[in-house]
N, C-alpha and C. Protein backbone atom coordinates (compact mmCIF):
# COMPACT_ATOMS: atom_id res chain seq x y z
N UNK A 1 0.85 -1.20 0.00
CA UNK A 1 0.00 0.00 0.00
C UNK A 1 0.89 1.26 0.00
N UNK A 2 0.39 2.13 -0.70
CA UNK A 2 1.73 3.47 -1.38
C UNK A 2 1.09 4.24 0.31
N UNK A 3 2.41 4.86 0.60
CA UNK A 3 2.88 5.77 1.83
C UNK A 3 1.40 6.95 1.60
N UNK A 4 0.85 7.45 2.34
CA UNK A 4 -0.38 8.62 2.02
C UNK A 4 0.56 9.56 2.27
N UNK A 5 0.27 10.63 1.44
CA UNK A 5 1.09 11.60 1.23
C UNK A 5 0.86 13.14 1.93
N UNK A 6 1.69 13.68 2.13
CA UNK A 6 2.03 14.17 3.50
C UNK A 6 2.05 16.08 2.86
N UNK A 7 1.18 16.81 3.41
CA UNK A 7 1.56 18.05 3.12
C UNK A 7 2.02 19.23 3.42
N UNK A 8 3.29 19.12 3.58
CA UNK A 8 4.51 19.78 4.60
C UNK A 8 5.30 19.81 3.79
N UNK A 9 6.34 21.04 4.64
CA UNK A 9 7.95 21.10 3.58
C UNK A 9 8.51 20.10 3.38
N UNK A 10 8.72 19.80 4.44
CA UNK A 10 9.63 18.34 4.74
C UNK A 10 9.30 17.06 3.57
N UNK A 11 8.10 16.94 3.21
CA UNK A 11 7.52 16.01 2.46
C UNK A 11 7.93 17.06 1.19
N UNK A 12 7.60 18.32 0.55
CA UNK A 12 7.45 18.48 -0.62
C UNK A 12 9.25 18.26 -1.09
N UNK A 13 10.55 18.71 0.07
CA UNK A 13 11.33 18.36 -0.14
C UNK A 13 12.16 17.10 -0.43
N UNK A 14 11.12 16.40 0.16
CA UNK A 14 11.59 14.68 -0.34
C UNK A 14 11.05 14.53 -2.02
N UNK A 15 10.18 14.46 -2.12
CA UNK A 15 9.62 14.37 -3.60
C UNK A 15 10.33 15.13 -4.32
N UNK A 16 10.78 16.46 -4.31
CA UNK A 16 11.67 16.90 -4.64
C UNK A 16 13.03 15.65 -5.00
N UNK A 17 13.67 15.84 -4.09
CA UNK A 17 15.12 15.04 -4.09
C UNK A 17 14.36 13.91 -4.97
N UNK A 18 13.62 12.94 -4.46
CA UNK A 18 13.13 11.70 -5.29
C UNK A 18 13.38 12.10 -6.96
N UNK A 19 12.22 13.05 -7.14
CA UNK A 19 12.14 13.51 -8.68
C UNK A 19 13.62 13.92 -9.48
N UNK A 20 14.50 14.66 -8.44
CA UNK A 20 16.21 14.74 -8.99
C UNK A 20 16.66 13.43 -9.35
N UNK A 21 16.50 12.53 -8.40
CA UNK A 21 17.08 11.69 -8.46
C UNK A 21 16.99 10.57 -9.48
N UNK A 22 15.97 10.45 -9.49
CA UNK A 22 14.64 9.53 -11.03
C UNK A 22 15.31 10.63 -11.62
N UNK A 23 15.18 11.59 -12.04
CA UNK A 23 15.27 12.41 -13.94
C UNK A 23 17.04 12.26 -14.01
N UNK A 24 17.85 12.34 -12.90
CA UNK A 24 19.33 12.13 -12.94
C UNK A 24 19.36 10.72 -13.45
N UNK A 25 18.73 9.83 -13.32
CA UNK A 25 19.15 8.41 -13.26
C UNK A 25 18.74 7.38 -14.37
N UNK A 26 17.28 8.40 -15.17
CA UNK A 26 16.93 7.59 -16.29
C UNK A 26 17.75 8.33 -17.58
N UNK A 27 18.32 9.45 -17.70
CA UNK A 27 19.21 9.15 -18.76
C UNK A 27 20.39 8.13 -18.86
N UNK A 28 21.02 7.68 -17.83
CA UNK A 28 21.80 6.64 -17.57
C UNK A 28 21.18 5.32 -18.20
N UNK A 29 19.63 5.37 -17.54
CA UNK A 29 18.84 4.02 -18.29
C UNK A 29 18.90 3.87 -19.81
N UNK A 30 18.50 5.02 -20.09
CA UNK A 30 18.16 5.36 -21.73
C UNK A 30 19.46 5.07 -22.79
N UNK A 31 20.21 5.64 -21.69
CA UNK A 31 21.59 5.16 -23.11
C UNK A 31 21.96 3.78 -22.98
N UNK A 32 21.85 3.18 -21.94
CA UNK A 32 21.67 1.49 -21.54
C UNK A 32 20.96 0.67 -22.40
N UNK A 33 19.57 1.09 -22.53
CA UNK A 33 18.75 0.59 -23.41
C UNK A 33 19.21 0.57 -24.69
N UNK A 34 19.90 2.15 -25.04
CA UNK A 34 20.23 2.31 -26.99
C UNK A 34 21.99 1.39 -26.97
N UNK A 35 22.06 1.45 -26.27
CA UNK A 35 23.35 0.62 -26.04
C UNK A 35 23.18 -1.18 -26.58
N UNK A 36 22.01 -1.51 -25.42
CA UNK A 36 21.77 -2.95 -25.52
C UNK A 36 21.22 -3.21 -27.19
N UNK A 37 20.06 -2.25 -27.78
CA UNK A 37 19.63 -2.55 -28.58
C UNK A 37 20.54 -2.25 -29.61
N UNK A 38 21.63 -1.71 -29.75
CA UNK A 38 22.84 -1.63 -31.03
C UNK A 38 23.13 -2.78 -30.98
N UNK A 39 23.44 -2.99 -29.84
CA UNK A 39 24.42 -4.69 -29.83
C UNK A 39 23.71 -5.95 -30.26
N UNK A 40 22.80 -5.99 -30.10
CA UNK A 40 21.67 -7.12 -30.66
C UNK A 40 21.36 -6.92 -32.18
N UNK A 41 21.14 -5.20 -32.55
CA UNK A 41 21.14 -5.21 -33.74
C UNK A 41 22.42 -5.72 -34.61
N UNK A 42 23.63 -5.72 -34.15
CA UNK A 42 24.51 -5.85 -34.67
C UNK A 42 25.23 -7.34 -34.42
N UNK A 43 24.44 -7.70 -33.51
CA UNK A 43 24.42 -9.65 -33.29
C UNK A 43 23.67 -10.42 -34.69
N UNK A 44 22.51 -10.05 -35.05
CA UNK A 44 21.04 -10.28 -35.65
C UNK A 44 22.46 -10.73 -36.78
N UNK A 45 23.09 -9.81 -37.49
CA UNK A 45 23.69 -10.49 -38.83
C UNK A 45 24.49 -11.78 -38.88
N UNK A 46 25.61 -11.71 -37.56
CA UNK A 46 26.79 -12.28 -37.42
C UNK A 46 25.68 -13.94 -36.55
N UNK A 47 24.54 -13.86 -35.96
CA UNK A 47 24.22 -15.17 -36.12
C UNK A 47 23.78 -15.87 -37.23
N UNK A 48 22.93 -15.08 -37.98
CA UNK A 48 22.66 -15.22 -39.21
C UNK A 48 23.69 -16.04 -40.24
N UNK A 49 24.74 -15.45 -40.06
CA UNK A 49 25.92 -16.11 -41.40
C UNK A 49 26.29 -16.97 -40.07
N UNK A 50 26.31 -17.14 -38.83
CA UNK A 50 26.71 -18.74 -38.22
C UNK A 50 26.09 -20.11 -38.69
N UNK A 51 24.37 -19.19 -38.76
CA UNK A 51 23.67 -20.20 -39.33
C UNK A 51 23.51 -20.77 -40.45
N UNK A 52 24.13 -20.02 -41.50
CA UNK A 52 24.20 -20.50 -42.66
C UNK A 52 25.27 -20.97 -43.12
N UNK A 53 26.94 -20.49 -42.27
CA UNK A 53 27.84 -21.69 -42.73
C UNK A 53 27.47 -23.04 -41.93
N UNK A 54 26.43 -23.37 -40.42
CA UNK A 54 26.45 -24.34 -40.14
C UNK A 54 25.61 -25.43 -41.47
N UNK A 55 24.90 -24.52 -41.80
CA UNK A 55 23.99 -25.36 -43.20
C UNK A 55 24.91 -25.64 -43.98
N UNK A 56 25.74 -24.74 -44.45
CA UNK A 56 26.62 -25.53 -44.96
C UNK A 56 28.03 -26.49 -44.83
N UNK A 57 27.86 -26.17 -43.93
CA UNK A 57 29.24 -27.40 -43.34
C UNK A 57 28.50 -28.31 -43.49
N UNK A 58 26.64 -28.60 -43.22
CA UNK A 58 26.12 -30.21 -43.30
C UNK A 58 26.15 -30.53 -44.22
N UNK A 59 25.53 -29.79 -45.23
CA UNK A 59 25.16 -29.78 -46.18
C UNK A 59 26.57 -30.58 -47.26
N UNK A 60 27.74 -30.00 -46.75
CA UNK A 60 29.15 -30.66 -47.46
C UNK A 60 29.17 -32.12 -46.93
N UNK A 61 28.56 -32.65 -45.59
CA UNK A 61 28.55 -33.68 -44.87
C UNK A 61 27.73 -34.62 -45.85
N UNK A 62 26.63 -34.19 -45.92
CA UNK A 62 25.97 -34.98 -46.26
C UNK A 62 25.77 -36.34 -47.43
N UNK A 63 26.57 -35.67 -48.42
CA UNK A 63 26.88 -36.46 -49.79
C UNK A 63 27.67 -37.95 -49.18
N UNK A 64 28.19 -37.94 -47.80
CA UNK A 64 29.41 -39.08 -47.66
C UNK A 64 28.86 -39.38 -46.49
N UNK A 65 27.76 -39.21 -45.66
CA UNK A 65 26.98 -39.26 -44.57
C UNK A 65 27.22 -40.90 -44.49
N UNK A 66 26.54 -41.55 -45.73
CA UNK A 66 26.30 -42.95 -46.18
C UNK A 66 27.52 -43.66 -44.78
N UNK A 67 28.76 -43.21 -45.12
CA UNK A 67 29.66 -44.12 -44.39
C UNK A 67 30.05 -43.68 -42.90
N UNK A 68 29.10 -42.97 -42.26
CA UNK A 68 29.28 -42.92 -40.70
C UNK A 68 28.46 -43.95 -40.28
N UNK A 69 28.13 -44.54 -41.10
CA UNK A 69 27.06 -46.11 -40.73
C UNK A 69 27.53 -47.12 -40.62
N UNK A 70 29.06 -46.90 -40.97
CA UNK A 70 29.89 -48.05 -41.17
C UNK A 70 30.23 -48.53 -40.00
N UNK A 71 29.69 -50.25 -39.92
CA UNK A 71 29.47 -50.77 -38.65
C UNK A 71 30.91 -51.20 -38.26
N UNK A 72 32.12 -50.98 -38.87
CA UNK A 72 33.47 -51.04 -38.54
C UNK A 72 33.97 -50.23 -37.84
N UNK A 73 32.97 -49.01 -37.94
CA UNK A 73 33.99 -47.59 -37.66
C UNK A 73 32.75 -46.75 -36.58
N UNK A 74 32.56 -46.66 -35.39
CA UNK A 74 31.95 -45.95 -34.48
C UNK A 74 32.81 -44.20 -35.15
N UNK A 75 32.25 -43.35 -35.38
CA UNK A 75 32.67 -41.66 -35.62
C UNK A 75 32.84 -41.34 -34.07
N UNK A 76 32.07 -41.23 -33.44
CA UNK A 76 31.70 -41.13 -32.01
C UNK A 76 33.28 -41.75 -30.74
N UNK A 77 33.55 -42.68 -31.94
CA UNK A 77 35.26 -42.97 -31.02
C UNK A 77 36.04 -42.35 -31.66
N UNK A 78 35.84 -41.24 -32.48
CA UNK A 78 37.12 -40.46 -32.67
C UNK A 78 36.92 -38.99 -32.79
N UNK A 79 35.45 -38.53 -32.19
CA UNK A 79 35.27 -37.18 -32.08
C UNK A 79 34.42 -36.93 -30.70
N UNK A 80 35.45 -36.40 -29.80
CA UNK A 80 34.28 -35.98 -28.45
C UNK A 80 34.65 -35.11 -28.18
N UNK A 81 33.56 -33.92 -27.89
CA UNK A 81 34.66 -32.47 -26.98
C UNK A 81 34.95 -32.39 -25.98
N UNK A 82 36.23 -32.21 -25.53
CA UNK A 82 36.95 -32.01 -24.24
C UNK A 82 36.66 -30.89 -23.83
N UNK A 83 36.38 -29.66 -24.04
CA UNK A 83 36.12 -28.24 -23.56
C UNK A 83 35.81 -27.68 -24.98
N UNK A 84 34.50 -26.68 -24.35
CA UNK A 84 34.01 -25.69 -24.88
C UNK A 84 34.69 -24.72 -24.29
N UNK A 85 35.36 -23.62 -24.61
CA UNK A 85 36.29 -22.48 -24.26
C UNK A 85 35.61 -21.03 -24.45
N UNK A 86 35.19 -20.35 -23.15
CA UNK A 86 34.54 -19.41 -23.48
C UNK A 86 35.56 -18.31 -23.02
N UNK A 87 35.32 -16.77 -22.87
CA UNK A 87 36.22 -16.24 -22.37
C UNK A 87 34.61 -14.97 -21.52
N UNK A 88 34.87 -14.06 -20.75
CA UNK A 88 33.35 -13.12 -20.48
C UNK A 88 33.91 -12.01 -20.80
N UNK A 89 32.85 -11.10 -20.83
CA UNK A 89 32.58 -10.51 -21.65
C UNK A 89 31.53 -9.27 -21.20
N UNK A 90 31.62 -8.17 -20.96
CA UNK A 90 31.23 -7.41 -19.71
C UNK A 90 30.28 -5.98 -20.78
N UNK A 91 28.98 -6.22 -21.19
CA UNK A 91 28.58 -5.25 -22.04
C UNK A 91 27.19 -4.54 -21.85
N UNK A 92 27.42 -3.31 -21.11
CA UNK A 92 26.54 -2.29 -20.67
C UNK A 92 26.35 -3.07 -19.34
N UNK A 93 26.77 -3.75 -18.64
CA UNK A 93 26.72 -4.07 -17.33
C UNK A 93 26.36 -5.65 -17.18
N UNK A 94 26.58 -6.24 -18.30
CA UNK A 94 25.73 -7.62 -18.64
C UNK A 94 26.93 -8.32 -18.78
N UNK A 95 27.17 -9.69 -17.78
CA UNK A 95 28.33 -10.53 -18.61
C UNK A 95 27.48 -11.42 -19.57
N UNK A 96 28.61 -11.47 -20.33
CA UNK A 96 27.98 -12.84 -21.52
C UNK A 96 29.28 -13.10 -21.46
N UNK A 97 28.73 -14.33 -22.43
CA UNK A 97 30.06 -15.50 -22.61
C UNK A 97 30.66 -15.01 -24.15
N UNK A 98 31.68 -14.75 -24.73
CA UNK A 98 32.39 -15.27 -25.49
C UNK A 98 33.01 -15.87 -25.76
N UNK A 99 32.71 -16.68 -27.34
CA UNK A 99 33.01 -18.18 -27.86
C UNK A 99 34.69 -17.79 -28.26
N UNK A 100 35.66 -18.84 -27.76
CA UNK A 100 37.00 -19.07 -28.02
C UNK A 100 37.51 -20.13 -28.95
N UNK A 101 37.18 -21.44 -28.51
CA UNK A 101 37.08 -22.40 -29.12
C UNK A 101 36.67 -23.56 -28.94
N UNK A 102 36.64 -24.74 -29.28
CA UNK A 102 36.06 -26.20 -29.02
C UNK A 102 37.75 -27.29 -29.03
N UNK A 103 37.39 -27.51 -28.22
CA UNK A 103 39.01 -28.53 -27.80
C UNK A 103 38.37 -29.96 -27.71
N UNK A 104 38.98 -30.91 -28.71
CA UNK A 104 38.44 -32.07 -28.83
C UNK A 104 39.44 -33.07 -28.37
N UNK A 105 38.62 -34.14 -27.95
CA UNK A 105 39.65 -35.20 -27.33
C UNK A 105 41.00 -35.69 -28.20
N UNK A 106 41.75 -36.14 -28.28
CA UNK A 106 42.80 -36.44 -28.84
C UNK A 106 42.62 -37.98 -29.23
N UNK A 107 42.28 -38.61 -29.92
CA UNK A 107 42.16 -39.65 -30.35
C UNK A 107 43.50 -40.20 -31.44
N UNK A 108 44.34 -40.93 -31.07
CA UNK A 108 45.46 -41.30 -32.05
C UNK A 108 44.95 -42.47 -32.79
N UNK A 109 44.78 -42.61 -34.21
CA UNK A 109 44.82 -43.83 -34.94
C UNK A 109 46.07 -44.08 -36.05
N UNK A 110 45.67 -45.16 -36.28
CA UNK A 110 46.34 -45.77 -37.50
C UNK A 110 45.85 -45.89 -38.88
N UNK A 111 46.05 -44.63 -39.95
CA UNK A 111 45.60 -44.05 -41.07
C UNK A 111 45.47 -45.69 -41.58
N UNK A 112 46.33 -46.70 -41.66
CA UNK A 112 45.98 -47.85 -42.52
C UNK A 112 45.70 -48.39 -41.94
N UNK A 113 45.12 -48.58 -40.48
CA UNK A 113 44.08 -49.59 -39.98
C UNK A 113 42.76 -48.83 -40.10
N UNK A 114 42.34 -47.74 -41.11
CA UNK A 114 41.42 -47.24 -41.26
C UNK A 114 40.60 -47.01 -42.02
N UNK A 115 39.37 -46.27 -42.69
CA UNK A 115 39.28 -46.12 -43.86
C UNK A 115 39.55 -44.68 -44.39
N UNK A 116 39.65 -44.64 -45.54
CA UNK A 116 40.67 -43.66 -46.02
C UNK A 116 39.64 -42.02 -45.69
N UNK A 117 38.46 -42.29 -45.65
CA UNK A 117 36.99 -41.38 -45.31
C UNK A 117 37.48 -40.56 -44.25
N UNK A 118 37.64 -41.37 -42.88
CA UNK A 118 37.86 -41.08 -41.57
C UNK A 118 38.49 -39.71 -41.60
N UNK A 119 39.47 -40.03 -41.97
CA UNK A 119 40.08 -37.90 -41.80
C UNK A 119 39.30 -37.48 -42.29
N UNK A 120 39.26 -37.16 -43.54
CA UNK A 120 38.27 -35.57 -43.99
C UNK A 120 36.71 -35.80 -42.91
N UNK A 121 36.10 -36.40 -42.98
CA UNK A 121 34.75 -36.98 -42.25
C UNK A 121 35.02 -36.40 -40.54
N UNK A 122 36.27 -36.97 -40.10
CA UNK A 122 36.59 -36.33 -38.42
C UNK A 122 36.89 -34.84 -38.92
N UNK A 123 37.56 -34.62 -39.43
CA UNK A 123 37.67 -32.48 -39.94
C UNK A 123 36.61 -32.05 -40.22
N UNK A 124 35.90 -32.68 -40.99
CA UNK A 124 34.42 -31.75 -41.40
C UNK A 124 33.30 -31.78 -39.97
N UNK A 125 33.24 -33.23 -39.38
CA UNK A 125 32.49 -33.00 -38.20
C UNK A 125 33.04 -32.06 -36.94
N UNK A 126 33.91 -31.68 -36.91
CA UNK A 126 34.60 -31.50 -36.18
C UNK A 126 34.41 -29.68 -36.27
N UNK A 127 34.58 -29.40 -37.50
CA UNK A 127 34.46 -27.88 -38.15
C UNK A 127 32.44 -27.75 -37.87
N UNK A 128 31.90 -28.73 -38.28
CA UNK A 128 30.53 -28.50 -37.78
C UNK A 128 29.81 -28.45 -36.26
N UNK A 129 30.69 -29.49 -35.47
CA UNK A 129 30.29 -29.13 -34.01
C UNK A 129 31.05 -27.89 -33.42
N UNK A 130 32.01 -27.01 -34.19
CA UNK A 130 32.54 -25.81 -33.65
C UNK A 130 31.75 -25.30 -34.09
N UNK A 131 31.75 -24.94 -35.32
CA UNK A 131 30.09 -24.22 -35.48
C UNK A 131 29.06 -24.36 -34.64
N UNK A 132 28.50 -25.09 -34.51
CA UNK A 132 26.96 -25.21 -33.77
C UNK A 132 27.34 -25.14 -32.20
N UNK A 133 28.52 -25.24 -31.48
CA UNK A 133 28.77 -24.49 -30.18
C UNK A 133 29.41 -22.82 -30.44
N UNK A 134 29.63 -22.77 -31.23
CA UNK A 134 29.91 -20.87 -31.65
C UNK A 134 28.26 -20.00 -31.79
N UNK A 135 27.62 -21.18 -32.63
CA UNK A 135 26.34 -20.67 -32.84
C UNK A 135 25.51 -20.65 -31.16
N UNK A 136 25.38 -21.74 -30.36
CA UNK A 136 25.36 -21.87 -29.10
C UNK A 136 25.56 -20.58 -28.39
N UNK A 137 26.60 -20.58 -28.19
CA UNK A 137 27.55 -19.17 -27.85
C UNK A 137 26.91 -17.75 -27.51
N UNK A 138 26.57 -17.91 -28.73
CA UNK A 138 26.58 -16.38 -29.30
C UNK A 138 24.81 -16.28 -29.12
N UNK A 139 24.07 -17.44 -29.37
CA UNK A 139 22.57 -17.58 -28.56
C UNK A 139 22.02 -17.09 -27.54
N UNK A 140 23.45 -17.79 -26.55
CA UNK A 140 23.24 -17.86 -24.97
C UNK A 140 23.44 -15.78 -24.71
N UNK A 141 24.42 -15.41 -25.51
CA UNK A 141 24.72 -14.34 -25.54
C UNK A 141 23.48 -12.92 -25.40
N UNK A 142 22.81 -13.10 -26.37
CA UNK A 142 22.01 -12.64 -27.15
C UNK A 142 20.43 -13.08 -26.34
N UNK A 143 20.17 -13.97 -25.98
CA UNK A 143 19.23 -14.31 -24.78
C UNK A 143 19.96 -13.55 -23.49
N UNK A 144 20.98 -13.21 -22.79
CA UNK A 144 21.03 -12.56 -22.17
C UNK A 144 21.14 -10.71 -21.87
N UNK A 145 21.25 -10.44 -23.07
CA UNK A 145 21.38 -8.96 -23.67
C UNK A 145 19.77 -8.62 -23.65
N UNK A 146 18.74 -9.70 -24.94
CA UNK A 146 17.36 -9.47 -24.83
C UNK A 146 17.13 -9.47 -23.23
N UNK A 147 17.12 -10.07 -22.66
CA UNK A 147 16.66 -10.43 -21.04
C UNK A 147 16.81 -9.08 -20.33
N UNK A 148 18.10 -8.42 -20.52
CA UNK A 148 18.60 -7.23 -19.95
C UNK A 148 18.04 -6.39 -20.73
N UNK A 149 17.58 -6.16 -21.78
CA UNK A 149 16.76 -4.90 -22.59
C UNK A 149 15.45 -5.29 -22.27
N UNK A 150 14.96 -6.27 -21.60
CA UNK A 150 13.72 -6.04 -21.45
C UNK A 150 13.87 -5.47 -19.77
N UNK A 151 14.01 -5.40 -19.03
CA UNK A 151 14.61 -5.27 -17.81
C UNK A 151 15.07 -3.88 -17.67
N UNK A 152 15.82 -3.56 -18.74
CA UNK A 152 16.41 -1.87 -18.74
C UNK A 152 14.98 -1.19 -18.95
N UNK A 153 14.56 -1.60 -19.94
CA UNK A 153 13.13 -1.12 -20.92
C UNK A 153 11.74 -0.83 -19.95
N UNK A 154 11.67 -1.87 -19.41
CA UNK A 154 10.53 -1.76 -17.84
C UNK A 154 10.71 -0.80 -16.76
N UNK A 155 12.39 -0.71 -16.60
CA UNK A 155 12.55 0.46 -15.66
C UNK A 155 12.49 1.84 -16.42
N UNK A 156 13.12 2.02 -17.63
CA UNK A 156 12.77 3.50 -18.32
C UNK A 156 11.42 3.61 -18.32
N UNK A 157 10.49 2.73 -18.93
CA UNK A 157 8.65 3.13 -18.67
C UNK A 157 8.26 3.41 -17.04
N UNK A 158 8.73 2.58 -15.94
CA UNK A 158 8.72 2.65 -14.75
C UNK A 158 8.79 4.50 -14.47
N UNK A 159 10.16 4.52 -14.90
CA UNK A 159 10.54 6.16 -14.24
C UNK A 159 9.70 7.04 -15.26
N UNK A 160 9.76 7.26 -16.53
CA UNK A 160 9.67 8.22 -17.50
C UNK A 160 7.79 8.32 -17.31
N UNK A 161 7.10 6.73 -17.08
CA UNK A 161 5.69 7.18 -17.45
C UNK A 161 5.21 7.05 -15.53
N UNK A 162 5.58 6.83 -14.80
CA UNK A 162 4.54 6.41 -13.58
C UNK A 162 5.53 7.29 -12.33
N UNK A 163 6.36 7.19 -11.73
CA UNK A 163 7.17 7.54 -11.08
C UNK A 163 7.67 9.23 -10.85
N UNK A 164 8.39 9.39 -11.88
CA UNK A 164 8.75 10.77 -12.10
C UNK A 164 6.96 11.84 -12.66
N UNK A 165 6.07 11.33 -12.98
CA UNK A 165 4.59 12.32 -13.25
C UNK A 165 4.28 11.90 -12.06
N UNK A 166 4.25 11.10 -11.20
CA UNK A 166 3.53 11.12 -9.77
C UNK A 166 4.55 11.79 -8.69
N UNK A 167 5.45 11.87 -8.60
CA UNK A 167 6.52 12.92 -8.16
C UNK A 167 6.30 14.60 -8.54
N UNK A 168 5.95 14.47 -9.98
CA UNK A 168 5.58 15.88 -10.26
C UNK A 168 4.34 16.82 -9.88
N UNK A 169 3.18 15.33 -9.64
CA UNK A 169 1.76 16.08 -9.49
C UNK A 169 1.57 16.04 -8.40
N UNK A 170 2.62 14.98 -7.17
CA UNK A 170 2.44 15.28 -5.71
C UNK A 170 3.16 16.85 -5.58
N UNK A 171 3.84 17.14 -6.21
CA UNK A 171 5.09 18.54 -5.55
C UNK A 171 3.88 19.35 -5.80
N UNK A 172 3.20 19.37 -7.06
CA UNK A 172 2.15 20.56 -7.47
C UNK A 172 1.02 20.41 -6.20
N UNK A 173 0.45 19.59 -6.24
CA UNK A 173 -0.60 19.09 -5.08
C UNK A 173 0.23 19.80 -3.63
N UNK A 174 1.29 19.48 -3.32
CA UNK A 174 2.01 20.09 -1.75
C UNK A 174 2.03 21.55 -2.18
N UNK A 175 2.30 22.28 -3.25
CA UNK A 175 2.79 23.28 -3.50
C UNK A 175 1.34 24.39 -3.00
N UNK A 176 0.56 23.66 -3.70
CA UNK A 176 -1.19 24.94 -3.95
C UNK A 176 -1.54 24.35 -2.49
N UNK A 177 -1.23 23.10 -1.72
CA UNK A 177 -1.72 23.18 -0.40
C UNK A 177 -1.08 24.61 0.75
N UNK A 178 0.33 24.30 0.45
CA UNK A 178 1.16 24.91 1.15
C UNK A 178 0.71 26.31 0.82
N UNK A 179 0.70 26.52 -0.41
CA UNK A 179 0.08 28.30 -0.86
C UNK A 179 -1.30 28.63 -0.32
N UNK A 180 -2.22 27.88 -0.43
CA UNK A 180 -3.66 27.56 0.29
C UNK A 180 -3.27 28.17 1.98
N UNK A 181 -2.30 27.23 2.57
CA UNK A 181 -2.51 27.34 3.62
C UNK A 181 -1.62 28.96 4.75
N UNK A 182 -0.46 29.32 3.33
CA UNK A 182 -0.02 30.78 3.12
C UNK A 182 -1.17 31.55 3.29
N UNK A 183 -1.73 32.01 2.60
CA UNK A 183 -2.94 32.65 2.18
C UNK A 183 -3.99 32.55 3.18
N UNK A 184 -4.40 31.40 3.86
CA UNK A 184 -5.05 31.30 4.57
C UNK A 184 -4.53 31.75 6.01
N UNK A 185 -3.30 31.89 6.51
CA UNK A 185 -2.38 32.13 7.51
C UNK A 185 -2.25 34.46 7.36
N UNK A 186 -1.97 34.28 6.20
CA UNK A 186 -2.29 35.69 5.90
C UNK A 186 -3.63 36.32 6.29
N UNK A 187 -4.62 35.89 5.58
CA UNK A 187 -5.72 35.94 6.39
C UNK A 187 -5.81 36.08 7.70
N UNK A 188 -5.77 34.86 8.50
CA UNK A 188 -6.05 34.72 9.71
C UNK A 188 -5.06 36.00 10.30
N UNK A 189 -4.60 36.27 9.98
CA UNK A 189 -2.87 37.48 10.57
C UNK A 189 -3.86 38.35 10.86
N UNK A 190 -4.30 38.87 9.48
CA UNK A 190 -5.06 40.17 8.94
C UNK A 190 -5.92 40.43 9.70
N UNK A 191 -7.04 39.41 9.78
CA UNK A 191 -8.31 39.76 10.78
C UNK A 191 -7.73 39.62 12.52
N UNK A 192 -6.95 38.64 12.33
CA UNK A 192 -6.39 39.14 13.96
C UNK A 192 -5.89 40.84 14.70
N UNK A 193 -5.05 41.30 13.32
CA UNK A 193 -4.78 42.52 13.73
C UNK A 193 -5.87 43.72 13.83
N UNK A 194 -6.49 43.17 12.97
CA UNK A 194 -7.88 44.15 12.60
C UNK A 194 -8.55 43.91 13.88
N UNK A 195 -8.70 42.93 14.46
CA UNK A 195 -9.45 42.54 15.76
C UNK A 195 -8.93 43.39 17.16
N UNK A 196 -7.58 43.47 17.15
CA UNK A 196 -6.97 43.82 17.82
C UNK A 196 -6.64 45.27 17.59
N UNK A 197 -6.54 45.82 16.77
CA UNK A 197 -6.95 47.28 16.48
C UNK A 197 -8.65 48.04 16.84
N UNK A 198 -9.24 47.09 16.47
CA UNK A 198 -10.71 47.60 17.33
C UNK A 198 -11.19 47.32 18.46
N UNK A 199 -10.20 46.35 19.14
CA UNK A 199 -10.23 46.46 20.80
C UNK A 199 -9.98 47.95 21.25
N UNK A 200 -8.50 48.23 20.67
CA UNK A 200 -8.07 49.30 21.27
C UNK A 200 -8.51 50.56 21.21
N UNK A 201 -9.33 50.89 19.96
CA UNK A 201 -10.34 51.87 19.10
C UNK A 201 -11.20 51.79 20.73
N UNK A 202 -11.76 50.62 20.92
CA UNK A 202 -12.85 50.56 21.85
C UNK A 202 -12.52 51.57 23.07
């Protein structure tokens, strides 16, 4: 339940300070917000072409797909990731992750106990699961930037539409009380002296 509001100096001077303090504090918001939303705008492309060399890294996969079926050869025993490598990343007050690289297990074979497929097939999968954890990446990224622009965005409507106009129309409201009650104090002065001048008349 909101505090009932109080009509005294003391009170019009708080609303005061409040209202400094809100109009000092949402331009800070505002460039936060145009901040977050550059950076997303300028994410929107660079996932875009992630997603389309990952189409095509499959897409190169696919023609030779036939022989990851090969019941001689598990793929899966010669490609696992050891670390996803991120580094952070500190933007308009938001960490995110940035993508470094994908570190895969080390698997040693024997090119002629093999089939001749196996290399290019382990390089190309290998170039496709870095992709699709870069693409990952840069997701997780970008879900946390949106998250924070919606968050920045709620508090600029917060201050700009509800906060700072109810700060303004309480000061006006204390102001015509306080003048009301000037005026009315003037008054009361006036007829007191007048009262007291026709005692003495008497």
């Amino acid at each position: 339940m909101a505090e009932k509001l109080k009509y005294n100096k003391t009170a019009l001077k708080a609303q005061r300070d409040a209202r400094a303090k809100y109009e000092k504090f949402l331009p800070i918001l505002q460039l936060k917000k145009m901040q977050l939303q550059l950076v997303i705008r300028q994410m929107e492309p660079v996932i875009e072409e992630k997603r389309r060399m990952l189409a095509e890294v499959a897409a190169s996969i696919r023609p030779w797909s036939r022989y990851l079926s090969d019941f001689l050869v598990d793929i899966n025993d010669y490609i696992q990731i050891q670390e996803v490598r991120t580094d952070s990343d500190n933007i308009a007050g938001v960490e995110v992750p940035e993508f470094k690289e994908v570190i895969f297990k080390d698997f040693p074979y024997s090119l002629f106990a093999t089939p001749s497929w196996l290399d290019p097939a382990t390089d190309a999968l290998k170039q496709l699961v870095s992709t699709r954890e870069e693409l990952r990446v840069l997701l997780k990224k970008e879900s946390l930037i949106r998250e924070e622009l919606r968050t920045t965005t709620q508090r600029c409507n917060l201050f700009e539409k509800k906060l700072i106009p109810e700060l303004k129309e309480n000061i006006r409201k204390i102001k015509i009380f306080l003048g009301d009650e000037e005026t009315a104090a003037v008054g009361r002065a006036k007829l007191t002296k007048g009262n007291i001048q026709d005692q003495e008349v008497i």
